[in-house]
Protein backbone atom coordinates (compact mmCIF):
# COMPACT_ATOMS: atom_id res chain seq x y z
CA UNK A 1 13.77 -32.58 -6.63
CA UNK A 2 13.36 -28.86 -5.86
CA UNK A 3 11.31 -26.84 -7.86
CA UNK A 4 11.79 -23.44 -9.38
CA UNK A 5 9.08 -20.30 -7.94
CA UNK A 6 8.51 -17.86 -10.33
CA UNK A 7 8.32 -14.69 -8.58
CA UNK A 8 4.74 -13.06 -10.17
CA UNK A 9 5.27 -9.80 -9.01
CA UNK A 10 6.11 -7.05 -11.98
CA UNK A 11 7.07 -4.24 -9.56
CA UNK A 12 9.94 -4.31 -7.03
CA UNK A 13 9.08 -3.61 -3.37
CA UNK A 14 10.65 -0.81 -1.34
CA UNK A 15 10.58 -1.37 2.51
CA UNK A 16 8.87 2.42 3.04
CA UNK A 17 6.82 3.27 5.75
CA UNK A 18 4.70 6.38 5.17
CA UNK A 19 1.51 7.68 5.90
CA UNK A 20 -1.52 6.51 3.96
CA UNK A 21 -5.85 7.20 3.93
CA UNK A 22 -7.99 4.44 2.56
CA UNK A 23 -11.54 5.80 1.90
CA UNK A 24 -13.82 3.49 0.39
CA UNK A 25 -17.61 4.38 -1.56
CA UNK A 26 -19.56 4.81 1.78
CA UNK A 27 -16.82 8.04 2.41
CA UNK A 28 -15.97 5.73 5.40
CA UNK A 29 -11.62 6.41 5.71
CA UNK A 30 -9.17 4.35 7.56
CA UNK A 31 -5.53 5.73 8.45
CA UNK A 32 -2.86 4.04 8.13
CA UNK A 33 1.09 3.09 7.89
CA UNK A 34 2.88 1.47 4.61
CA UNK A 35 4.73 -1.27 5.46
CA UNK A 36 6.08 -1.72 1.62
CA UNK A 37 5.52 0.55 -1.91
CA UNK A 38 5.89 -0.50 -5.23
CA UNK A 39 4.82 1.00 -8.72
CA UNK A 40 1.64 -1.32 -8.89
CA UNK A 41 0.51 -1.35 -5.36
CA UNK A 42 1.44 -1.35 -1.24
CA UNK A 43 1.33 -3.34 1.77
CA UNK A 44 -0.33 -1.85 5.01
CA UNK A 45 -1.23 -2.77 8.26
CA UNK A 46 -4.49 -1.07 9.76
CA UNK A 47 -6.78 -1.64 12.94
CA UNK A 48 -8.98 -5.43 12.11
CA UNK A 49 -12.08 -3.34 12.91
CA UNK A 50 -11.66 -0.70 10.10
CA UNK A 51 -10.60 -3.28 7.51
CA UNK A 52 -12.27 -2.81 3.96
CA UNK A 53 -13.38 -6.02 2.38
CA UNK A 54 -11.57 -7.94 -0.22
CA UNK A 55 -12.11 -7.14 -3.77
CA UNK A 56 -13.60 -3.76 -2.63
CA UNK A 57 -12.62 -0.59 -4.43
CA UNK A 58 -10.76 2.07 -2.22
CA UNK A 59 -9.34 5.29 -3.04
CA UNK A 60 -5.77 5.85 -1.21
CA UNK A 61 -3.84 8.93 -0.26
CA UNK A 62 -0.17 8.42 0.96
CA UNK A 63 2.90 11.01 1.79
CA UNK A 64 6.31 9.53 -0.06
CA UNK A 65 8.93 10.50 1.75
CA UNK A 66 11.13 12.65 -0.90
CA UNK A 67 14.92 13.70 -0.02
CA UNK A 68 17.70 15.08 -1.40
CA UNK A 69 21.21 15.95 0.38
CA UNK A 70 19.63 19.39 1.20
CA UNK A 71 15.78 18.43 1.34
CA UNK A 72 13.15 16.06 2.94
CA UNK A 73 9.64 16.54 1.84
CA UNK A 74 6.53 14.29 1.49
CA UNK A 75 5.37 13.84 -1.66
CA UNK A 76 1.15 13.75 -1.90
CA UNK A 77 -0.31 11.19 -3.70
CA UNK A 78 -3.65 9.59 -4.65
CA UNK A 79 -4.69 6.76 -6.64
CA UNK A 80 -7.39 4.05 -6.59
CA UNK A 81 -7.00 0.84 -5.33
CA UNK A 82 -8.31 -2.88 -4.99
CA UNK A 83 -8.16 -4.58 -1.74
CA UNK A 84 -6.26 -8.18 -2.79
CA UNK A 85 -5.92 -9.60 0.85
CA UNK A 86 -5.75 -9.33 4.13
CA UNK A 87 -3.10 -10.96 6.71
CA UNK A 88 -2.67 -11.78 9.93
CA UNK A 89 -6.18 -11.14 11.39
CA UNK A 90 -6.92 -12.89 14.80
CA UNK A 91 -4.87 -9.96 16.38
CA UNK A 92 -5.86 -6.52 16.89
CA UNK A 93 -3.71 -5.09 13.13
CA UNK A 94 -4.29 -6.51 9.87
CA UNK A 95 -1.72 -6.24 6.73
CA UNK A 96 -3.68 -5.36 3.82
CA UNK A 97 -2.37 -5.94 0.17
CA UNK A 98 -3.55 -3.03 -2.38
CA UNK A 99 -3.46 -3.09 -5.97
CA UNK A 100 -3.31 -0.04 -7.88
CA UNK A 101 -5.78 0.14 -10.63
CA UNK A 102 -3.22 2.14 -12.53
CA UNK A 103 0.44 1.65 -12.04
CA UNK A 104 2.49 4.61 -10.85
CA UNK A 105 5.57 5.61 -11.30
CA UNK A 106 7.16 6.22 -8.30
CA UNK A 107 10.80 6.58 -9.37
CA UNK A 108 12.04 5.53 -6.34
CA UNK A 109 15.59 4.81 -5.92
CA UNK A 110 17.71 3.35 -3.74
């Protein structure tokens, strides 16, 4: 009998790599790469020695690549965040799952 996975997500992923800065409370600040974006939250990997712990509060600037058929730009943003995860640790980079505490609106479209 197979059995039916409810997907728990609420905000579709985008495969977008840009830019991002974690700093957490001690001012300490990690850079980074997305590896995916979505309205509620992203998915990065970052060097295992500058990973923030789980459950820690982090505030996170990212550049979202913007284009149009005449323009590219980067779009600045900041929000704060929730470290949910990590994966993949034993080598040097980590993926880290964020969680925005308020969900953006990124209007991204593809």
């Amino acid at each position: 009998m197979t059995t039916k996975h409810n997907e728990r997500r609420k905000h579709k992923r985008f495969d977008i790599a840009c830019p991002a800065t974690l700093t957490d409370d001690s001012s300490n600040q990690s850079i980074s790469k997305t590896t995916n974006i979505s309205d509620g939250g992203m998915f990065l990997s970052m060097p295992v020695e500058s990973l923030p712990a789980r459950g820690s509060k982090v505030k996170v600037a990212f550049s979202l690549p913007r284009e149009t058929a005449n323009t590219y730009m980067l779009e600045q943003l900041q929000c704060e965040a929730m470290i949910v995860r990590h994966e993949g640790c034993e080598d040097e980079a980590a993926g880290v799952a964020l969680a925005f505490d308020d969900t953006i609106d990124l209007a991204i479209e593809v």
